[in-house]
PDB file of N, CA and C in Angstrom:
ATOM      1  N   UNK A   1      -9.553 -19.072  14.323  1.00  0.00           N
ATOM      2  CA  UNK A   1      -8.148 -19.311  14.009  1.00  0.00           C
ATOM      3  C   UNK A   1      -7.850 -20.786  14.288  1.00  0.00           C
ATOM      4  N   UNK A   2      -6.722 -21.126  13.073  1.00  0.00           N
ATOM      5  CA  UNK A   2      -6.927 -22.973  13.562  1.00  0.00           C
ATOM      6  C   UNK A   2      -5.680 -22.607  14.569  1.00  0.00           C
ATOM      7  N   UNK A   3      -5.914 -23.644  15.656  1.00  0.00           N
ATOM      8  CA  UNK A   3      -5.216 -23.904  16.775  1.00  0.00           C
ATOM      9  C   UNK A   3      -3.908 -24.617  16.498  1.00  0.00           C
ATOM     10  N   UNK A   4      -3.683 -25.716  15.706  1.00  0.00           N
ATOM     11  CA  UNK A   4      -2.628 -26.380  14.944  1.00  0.00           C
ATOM     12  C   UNK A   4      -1.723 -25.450  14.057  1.00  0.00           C
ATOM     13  N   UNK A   5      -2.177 -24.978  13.350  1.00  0.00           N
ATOM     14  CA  UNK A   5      -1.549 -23.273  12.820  1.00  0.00           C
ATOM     15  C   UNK A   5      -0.903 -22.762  13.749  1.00  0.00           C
ATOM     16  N   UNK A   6      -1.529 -21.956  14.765  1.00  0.00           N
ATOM     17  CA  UNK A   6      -0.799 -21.074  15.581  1.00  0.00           C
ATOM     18  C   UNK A   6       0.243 -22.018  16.544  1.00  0.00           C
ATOM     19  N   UNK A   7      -0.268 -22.950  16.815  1.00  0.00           N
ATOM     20  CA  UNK A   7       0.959 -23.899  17.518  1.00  0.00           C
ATOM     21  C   UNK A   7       2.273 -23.614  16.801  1.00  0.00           C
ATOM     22  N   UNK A   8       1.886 -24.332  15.320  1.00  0.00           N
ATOM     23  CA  UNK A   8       3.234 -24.151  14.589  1.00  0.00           C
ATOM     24  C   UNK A   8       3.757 -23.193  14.386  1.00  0.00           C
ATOM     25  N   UNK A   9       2.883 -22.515  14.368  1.00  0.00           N
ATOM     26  CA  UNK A   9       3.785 -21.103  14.458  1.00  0.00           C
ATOM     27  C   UNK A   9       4.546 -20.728  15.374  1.00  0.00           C
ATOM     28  N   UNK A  10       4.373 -20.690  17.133  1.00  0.00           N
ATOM     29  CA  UNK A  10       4.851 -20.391  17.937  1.00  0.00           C
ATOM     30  C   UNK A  10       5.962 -21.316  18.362  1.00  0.00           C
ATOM     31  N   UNK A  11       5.690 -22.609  17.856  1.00  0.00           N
ATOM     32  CA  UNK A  11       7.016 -23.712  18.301  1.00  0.00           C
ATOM     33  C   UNK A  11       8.079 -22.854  16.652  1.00  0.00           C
ATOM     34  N   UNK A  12       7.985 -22.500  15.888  1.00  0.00           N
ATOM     35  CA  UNK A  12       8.490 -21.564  14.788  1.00  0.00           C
ATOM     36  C   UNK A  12       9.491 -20.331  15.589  1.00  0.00           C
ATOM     37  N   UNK A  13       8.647 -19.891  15.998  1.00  0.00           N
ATOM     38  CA  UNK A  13       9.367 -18.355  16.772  1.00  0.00           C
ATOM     39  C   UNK A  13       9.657 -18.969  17.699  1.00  0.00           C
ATOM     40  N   UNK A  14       9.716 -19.615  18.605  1.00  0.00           N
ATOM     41  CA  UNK A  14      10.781 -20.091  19.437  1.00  0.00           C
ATOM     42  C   UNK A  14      12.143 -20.888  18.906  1.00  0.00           C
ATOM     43  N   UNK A  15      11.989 -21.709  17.628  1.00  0.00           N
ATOM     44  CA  UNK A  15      13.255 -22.288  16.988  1.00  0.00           C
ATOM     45  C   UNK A  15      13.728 -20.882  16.297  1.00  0.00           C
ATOM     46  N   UNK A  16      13.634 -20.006  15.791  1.00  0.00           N
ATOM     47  CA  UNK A  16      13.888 -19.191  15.328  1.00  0.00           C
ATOM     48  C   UNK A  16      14.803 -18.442  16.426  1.00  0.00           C
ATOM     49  N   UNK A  17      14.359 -17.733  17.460  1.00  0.00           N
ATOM     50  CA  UNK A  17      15.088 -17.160  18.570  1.00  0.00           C
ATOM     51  C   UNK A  17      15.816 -18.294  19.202  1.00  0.00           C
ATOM     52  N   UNK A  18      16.076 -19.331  19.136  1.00  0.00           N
ATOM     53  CA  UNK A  18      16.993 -20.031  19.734  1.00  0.00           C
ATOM     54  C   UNK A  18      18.358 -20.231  18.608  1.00  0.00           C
ATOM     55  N   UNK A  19      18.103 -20.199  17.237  1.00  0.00           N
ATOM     56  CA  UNK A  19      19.187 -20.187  16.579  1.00  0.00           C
ATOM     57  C   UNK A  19      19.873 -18.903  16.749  1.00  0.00           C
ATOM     58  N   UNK A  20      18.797 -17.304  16.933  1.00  0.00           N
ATOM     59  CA  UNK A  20      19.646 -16.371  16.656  1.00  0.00           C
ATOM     60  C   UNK A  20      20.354 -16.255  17.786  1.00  0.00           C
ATOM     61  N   UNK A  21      20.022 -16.675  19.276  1.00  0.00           N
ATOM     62  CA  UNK A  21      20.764 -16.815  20.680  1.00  0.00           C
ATOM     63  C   UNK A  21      22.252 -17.443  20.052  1.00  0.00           C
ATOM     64  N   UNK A  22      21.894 -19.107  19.293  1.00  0.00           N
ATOM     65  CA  UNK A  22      22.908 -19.378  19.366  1.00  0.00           C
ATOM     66  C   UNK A  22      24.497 -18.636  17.940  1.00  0.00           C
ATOM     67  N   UNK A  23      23.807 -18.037  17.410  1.00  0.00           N
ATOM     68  CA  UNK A  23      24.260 -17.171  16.692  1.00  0.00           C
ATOM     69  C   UNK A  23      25.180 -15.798  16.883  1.00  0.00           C
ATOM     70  N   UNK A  24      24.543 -15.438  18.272  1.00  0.00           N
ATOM     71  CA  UNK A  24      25.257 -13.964  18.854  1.00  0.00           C
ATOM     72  C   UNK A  24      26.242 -14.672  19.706  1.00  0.00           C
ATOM     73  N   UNK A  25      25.517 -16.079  20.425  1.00  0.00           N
ATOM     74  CA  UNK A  25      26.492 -16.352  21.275  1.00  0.00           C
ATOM     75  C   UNK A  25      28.085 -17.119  20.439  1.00  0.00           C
ATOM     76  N   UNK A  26      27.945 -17.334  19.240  1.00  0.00           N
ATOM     77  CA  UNK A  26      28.977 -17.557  18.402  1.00  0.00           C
ATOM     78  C   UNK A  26      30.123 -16.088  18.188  1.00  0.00           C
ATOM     79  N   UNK A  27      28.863 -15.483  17.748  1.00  0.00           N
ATOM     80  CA  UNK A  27      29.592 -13.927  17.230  1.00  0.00           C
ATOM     81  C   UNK A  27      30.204 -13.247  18.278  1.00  0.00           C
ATOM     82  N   UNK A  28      30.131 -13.082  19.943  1.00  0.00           N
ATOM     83  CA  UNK A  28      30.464 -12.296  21.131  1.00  0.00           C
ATOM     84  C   UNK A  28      31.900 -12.801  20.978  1.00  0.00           C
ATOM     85  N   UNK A  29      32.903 -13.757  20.334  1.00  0.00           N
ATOM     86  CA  UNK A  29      34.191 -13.898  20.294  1.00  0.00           C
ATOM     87  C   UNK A  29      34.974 -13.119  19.347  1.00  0.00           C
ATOM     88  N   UNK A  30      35.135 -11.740  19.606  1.00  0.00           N
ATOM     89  CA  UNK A  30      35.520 -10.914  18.634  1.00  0.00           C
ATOM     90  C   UNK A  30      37.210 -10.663  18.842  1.00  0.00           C
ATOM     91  N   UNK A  31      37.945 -10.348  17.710  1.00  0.00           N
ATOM     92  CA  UNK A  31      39.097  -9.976  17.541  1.00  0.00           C
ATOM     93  C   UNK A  31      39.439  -8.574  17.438  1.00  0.00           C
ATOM     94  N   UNK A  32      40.304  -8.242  18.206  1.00  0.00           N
ATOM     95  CA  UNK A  32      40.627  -6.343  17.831  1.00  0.00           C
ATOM     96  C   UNK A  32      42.056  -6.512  17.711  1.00  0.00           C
ATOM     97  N   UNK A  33      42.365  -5.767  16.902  1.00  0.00           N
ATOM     98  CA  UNK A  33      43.742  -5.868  16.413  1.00  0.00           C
ATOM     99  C   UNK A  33      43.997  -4.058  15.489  1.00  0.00           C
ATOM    100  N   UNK A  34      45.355  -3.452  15.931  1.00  0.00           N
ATOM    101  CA  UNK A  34      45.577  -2.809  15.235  1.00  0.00           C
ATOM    102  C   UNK A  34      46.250  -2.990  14.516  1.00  0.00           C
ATOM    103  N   UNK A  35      46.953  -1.646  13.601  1.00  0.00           N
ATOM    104  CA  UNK A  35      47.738  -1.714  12.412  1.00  0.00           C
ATOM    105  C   UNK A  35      47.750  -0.452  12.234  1.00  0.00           C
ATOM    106  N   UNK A  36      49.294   0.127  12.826  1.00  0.00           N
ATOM    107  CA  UNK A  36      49.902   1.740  13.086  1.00  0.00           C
ATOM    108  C   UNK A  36      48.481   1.664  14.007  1.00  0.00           C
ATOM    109  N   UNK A  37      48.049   3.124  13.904  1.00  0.00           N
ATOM    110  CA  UNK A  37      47.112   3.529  14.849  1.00  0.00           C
ATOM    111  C   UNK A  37      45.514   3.009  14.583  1.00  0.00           C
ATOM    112  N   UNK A  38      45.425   2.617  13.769  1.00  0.00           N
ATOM    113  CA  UNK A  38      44.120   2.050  13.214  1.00  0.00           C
ATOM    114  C   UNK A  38      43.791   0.883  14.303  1.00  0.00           C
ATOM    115  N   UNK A  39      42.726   0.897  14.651  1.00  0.00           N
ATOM    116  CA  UNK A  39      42.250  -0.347  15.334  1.00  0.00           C
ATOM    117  C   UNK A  39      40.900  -1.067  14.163  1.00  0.00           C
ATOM    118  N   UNK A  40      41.351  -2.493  14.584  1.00  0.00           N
ATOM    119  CA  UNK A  40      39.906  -2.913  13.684  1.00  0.00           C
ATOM    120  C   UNK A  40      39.491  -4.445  14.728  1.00  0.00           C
ATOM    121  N   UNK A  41      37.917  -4.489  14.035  1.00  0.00           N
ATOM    122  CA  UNK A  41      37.558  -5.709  15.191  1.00  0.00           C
ATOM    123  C   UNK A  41      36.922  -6.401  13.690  1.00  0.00           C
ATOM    124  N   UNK A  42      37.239  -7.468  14.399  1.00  0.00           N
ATOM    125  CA  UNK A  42      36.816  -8.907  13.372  1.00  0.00           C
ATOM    126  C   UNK A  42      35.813  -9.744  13.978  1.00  0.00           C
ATOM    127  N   UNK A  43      34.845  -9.767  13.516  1.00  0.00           N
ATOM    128  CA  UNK A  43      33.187 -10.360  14.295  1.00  0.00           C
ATOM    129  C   UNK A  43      33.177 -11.921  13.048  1.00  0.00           C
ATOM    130  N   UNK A  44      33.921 -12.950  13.413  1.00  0.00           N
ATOM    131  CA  UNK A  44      33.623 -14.044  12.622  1.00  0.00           C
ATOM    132  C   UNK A  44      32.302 -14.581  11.939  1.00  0.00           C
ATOM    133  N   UNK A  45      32.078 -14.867  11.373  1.00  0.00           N
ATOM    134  CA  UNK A  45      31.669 -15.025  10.045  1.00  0.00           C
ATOM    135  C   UNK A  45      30.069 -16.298  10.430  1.00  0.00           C
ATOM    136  N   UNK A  46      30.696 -16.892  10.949  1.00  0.00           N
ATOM    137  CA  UNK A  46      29.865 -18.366  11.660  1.00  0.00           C
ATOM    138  C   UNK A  46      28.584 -18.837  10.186  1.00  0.00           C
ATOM    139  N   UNK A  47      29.080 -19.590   9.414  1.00  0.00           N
ATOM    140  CA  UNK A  47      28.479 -19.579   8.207  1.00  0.00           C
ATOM    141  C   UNK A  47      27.359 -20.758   8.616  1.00  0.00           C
ATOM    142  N   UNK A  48      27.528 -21.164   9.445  1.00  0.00           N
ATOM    143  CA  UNK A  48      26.226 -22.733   9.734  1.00  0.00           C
ATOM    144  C   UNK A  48      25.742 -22.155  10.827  1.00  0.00           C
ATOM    145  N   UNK A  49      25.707 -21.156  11.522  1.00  0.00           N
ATOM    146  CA  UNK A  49      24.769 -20.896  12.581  1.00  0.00           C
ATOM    147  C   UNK A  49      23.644 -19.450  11.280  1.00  0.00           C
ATOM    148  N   UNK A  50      24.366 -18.887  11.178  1.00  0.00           N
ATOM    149  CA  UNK A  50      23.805 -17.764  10.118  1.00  0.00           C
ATOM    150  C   UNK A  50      22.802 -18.504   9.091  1.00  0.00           C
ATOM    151  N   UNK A  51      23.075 -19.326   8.536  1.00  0.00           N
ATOM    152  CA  UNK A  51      22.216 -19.862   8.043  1.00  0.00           C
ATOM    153  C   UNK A  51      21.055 -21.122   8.506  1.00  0.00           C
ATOM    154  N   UNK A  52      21.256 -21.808   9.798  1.00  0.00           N
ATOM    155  CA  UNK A  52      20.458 -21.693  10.645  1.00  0.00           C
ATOM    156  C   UNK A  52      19.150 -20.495  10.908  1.00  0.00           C
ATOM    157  N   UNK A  53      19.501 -19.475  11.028  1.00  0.00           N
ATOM    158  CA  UNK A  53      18.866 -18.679  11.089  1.00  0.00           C
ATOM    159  C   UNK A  53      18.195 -18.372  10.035  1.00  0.00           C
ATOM    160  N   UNK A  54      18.427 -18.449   9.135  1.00  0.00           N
ATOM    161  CA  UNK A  54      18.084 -17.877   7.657  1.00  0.00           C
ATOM    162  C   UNK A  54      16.782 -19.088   7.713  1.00  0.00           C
ATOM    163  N   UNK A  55      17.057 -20.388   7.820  1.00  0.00           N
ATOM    164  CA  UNK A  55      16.436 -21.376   7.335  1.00  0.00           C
ATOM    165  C   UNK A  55      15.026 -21.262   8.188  1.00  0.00           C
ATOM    166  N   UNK A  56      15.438 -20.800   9.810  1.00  0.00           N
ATOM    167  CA  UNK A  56      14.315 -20.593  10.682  1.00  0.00           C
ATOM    168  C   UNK A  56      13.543 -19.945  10.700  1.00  0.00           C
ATOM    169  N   UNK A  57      13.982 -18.038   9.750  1.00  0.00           N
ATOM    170  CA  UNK A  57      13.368 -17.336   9.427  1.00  0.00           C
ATOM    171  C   UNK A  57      12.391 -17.662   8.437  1.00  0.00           C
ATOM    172  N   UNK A  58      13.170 -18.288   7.562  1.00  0.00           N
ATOM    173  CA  UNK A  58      12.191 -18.752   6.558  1.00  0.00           C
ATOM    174  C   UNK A  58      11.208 -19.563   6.935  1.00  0.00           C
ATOM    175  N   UNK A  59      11.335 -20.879   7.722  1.00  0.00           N
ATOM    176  CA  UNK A  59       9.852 -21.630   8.216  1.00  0.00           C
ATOM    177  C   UNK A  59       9.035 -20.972   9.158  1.00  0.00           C
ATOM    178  N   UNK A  60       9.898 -19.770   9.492  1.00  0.00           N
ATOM    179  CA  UNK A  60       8.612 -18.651  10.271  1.00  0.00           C
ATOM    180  C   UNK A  60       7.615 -18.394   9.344  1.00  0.00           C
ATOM    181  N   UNK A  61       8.357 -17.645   8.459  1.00  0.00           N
ATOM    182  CA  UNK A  61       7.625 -16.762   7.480  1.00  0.00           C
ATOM    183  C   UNK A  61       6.316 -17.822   6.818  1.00  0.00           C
ATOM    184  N   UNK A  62       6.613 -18.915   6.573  1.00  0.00           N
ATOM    185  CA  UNK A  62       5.247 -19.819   6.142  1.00  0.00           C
ATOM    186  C   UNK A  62       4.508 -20.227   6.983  1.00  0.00           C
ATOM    187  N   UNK A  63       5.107 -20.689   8.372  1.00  0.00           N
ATOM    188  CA  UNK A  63       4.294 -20.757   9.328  1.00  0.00           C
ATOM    189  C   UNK A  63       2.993 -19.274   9.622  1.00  0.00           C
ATOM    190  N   UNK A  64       3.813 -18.008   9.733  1.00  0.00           N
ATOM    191  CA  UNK A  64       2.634 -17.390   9.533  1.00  0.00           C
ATOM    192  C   UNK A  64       1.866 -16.982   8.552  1.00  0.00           C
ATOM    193  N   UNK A  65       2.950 -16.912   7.377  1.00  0.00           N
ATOM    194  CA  UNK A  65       1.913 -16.967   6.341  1.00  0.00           C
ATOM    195  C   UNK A  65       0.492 -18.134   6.146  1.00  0.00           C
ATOM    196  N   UNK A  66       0.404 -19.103   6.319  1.00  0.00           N
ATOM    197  CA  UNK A  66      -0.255 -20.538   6.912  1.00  0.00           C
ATOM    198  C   UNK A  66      -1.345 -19.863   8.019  1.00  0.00           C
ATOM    199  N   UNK A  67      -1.060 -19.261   9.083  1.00  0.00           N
ATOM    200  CA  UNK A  67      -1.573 -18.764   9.909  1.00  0.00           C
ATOM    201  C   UNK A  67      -2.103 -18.052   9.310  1.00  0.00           C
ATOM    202  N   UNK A  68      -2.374 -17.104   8.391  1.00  0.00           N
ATOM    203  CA  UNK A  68      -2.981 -15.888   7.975  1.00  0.00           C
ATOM    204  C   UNK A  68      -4.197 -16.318   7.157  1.00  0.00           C
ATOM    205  N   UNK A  69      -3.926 -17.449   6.265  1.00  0.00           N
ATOM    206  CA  UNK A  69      -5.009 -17.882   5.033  1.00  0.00           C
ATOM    207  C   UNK A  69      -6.120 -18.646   6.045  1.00  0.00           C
ATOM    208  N   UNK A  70      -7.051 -18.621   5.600  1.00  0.00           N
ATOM    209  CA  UNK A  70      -8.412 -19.084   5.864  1.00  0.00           C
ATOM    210  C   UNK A  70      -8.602 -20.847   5.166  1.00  0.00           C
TER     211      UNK A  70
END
């Protein structure tokens, strides 16, 4: 296994879990609000951390894909 590969990979899954940290820790500011007896909660949206994530997932996914080929 190349050693440079799996590096990148693992510095990968660590940027990856640090966006989705900073992602939940965006989302834990939730709104509850009723209307008559109905209650509803509003989990904001956070459109640049979410896609953060998206982007990290994705250089995972080649990083191990990369990792896998010979």
């Amino acid at each position: 296994m190349d050693e440079k590969k799996l590096k990148t990979a693992v510095e990968e899954a660590k940027r990856f879990l640090d966006r989705v940290k900073e992602l939940q820790n965006e989302q834990k500011i939730t709104v509850r609000y009723f209307v008559g007896e109905k209650e509803y909660t509003h989990i904001p949206s956070c459109p640049k951390e979410s896609g953060a994530v998206r982007r990290a997932s994705m250089d995972l996914s080649r990083a191990l894909s990369a990792l896998r080929k010979y």
